[in-house]
N, C-alpha and C. Protein backbone atom coordinates (compact mmCIF):
# COMPACT_ATOMS: atom_id res chain seq x y z
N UNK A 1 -19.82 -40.42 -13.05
CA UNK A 1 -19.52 -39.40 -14.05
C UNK A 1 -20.39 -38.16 -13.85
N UNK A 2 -21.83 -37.95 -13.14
CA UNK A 2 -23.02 -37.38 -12.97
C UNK A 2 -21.98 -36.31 -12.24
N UNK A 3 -21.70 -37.19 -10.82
CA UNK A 3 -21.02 -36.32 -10.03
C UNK A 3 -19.62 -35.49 -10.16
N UNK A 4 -19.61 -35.86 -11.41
CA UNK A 4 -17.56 -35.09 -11.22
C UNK A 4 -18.11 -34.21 -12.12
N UNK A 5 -19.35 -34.42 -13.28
CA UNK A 5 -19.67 -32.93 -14.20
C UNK A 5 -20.29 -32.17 -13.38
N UNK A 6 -21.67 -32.93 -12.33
CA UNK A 6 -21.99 -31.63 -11.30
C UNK A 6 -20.75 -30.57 -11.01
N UNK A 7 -20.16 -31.24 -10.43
CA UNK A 7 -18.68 -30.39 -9.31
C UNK A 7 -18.23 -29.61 -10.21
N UNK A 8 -17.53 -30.09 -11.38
CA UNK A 8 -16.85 -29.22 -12.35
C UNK A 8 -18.00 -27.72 -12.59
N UNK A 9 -19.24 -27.88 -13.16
CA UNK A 9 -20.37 -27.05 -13.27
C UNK A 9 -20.58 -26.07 -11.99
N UNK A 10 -20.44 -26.73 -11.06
CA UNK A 10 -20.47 -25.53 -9.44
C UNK A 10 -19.24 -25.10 -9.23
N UNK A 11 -18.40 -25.21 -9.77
CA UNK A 11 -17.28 -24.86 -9.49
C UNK A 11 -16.47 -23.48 -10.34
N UNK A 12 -17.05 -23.84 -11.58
CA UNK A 12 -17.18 -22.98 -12.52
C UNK A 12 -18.26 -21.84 -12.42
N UNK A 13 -19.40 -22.31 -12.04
CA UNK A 13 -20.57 -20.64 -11.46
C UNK A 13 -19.92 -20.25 -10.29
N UNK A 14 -19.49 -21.28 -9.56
CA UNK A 14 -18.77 -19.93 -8.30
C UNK A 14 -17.57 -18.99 -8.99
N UNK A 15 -16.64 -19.31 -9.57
CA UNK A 15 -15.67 -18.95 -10.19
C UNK A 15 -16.54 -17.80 -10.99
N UNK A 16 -17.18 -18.05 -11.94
CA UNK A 16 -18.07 -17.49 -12.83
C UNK A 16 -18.35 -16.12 -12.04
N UNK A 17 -19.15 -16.27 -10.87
CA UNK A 17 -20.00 -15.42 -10.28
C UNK A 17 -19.34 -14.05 -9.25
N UNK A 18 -18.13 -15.13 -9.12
CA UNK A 18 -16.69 -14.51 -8.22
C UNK A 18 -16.39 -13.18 -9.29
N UNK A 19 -15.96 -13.75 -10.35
CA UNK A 19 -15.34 -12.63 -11.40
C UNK A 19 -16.21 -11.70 -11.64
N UNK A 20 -17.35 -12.26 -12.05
CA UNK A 20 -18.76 -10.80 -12.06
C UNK A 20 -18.67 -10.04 -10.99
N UNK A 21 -18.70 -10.36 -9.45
CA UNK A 21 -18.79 -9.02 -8.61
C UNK A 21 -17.32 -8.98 -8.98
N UNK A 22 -16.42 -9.14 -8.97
CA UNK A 22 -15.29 -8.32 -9.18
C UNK A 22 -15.13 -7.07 -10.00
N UNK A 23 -15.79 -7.67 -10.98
CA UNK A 23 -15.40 -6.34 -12.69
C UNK A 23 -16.52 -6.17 -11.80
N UNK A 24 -18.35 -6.33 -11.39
CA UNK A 24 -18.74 -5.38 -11.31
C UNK A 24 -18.62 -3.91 -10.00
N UNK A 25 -17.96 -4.52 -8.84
CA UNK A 25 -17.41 -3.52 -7.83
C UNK A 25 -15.71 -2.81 -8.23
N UNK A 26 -15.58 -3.52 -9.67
CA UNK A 26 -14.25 -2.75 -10.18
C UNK A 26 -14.28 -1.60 -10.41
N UNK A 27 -15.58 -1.83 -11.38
CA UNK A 27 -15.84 -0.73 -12.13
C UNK A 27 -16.73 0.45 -11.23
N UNK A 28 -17.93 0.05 -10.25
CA UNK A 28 -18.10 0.98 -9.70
C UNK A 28 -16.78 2.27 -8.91
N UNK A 29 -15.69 0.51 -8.37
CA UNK A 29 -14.86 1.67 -7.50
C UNK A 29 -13.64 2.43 -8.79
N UNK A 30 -13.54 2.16 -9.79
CA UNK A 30 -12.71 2.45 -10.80
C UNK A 30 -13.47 4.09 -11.30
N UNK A 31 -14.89 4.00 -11.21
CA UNK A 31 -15.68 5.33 -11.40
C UNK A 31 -16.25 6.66 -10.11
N UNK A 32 -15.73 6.18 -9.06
CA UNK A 32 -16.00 7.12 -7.66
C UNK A 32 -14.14 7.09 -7.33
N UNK A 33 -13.05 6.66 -7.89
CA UNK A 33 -11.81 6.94 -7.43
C UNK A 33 -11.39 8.21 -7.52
N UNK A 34 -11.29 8.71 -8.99
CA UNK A 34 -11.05 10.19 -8.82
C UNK A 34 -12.19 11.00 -8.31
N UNK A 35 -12.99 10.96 -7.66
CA UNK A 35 -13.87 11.60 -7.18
C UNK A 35 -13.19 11.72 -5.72
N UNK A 36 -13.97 10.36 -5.20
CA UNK A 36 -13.64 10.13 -3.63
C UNK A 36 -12.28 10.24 -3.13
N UNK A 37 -11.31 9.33 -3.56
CA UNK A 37 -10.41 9.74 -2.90
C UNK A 37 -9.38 11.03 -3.04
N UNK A 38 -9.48 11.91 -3.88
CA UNK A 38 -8.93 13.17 -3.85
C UNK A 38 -9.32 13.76 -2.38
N UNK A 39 -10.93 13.70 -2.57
CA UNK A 39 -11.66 14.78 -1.76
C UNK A 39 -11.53 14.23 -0.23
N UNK A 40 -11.28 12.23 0.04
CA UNK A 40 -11.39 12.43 1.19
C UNK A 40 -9.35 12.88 1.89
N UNK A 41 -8.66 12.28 0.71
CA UNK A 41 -7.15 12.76 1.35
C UNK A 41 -6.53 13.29 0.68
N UNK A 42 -6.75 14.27 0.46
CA UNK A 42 -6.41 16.05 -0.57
C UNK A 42 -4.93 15.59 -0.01
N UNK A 43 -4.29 15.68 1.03
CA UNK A 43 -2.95 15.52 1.53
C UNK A 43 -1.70 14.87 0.78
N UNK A 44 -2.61 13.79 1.18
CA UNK A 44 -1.77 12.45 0.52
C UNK A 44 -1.59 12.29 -1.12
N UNK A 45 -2.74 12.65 -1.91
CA UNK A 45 -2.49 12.74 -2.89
C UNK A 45 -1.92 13.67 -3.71
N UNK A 46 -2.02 14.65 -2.60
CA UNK A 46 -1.09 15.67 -3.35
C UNK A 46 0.28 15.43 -3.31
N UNK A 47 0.84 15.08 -2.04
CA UNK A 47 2.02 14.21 -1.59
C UNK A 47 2.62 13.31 -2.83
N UNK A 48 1.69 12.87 -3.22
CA UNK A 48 2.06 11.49 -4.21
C UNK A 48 2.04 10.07 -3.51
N UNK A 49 1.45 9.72 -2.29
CA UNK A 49 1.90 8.53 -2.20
C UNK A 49 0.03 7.93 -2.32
N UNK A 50 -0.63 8.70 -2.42
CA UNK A 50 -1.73 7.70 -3.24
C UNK A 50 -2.33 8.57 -4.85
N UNK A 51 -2.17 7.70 -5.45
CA UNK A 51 -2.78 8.01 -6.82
C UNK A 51 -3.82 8.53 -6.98
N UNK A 52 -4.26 10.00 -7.57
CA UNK A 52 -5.75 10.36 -7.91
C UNK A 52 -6.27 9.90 -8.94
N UNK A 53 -5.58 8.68 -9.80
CA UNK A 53 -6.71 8.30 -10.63
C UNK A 53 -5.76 6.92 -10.58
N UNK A 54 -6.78 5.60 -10.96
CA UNK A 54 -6.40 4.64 -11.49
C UNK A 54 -6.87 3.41 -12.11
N UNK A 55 -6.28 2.94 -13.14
CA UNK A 55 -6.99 2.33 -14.20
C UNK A 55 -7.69 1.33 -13.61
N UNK A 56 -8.78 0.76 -14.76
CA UNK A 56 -10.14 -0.35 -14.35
C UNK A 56 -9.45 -1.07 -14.28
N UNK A 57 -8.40 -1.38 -14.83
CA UNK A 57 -7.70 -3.21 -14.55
C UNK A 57 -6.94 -2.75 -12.96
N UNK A 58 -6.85 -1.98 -12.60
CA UNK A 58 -5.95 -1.73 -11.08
C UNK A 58 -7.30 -1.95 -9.79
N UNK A 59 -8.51 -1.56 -10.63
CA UNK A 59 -9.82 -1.33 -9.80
C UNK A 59 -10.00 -3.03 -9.48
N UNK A 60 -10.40 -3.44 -10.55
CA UNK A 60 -10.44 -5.07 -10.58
C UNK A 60 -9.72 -5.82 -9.74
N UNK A 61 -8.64 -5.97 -9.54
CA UNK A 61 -7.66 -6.35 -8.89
C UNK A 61 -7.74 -5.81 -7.55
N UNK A 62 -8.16 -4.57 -7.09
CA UNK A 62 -7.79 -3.88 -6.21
C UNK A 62 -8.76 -4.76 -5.61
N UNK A 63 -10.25 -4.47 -6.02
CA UNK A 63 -11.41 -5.32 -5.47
C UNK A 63 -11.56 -6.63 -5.03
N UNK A 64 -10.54 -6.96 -6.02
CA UNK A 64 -10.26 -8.79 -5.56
C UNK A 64 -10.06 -9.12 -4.36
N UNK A 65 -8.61 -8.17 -4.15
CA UNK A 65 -7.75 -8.38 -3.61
C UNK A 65 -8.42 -8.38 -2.29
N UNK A 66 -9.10 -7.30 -2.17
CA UNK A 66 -9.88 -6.45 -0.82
C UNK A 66 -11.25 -7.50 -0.55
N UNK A 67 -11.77 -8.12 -1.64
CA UNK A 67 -12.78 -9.27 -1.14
C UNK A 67 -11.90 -10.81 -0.22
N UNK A 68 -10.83 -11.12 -0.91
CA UNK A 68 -10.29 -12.21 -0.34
C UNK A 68 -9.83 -11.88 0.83
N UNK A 69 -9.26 -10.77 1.22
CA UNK A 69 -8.37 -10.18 2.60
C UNK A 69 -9.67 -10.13 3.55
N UNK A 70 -11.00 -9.57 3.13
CA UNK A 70 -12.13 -9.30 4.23
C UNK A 70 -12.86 -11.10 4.18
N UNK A 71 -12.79 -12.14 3.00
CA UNK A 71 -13.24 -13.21 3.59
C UNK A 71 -12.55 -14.05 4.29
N UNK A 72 -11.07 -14.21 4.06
CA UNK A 72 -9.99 -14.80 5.49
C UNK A 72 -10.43 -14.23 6.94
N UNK A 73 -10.62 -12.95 7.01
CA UNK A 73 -10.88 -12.13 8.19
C UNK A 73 -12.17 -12.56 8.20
N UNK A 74 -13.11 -12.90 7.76
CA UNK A 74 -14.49 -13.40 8.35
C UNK A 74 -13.95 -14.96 8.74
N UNK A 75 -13.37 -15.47 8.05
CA UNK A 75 -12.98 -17.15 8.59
C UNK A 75 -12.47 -16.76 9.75
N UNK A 76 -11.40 -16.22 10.31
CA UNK A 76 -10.36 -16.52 11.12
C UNK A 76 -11.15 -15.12 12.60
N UNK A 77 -11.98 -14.92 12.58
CA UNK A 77 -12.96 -14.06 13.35
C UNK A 77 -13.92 -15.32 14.01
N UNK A 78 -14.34 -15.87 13.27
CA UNK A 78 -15.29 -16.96 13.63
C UNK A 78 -14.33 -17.91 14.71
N UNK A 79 -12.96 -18.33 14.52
CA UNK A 79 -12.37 -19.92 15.23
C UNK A 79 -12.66 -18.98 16.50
């Protein structure tokens, strides 16, 4: 029983700890978006096909998304 509450408990701080850098690199990149990316592709956003501003829940997600895609690519770099 020791061992299945350990697991559940580590399983939950990774989870736990996962979601913290998320909201917290959400929110950094949710607060340098309209900054940075206007200024680095004035083009495109003027264009419309990238957004000059977008919401913290899009940041969050965005960040997720962009941590899981770069840790597959560290797995599959290594075989």
């Amino acid at each position: 029983m020791e061992k299945i509450v350990t697991w559940v408990i580590s399983v939950l701080a990774v989870i736990l700890l996962t979601a913290l850098l998320a909201v917290l690199g959400g929110t950094v990149l949710y607060l340098l978006w309209p900054v940075a990316i206007p200024a680095v592709f004035p083009g495109v956003v003027k264009a419309g096909w990238l957004a000059a501003r977008i919401s913290w829940w899009q940041a969050v997600t965005f960040t997720w998304i962009m941590a899981i895609l770069f840790h597959s690519s560290a797995k599959s770099e290594k075989k």
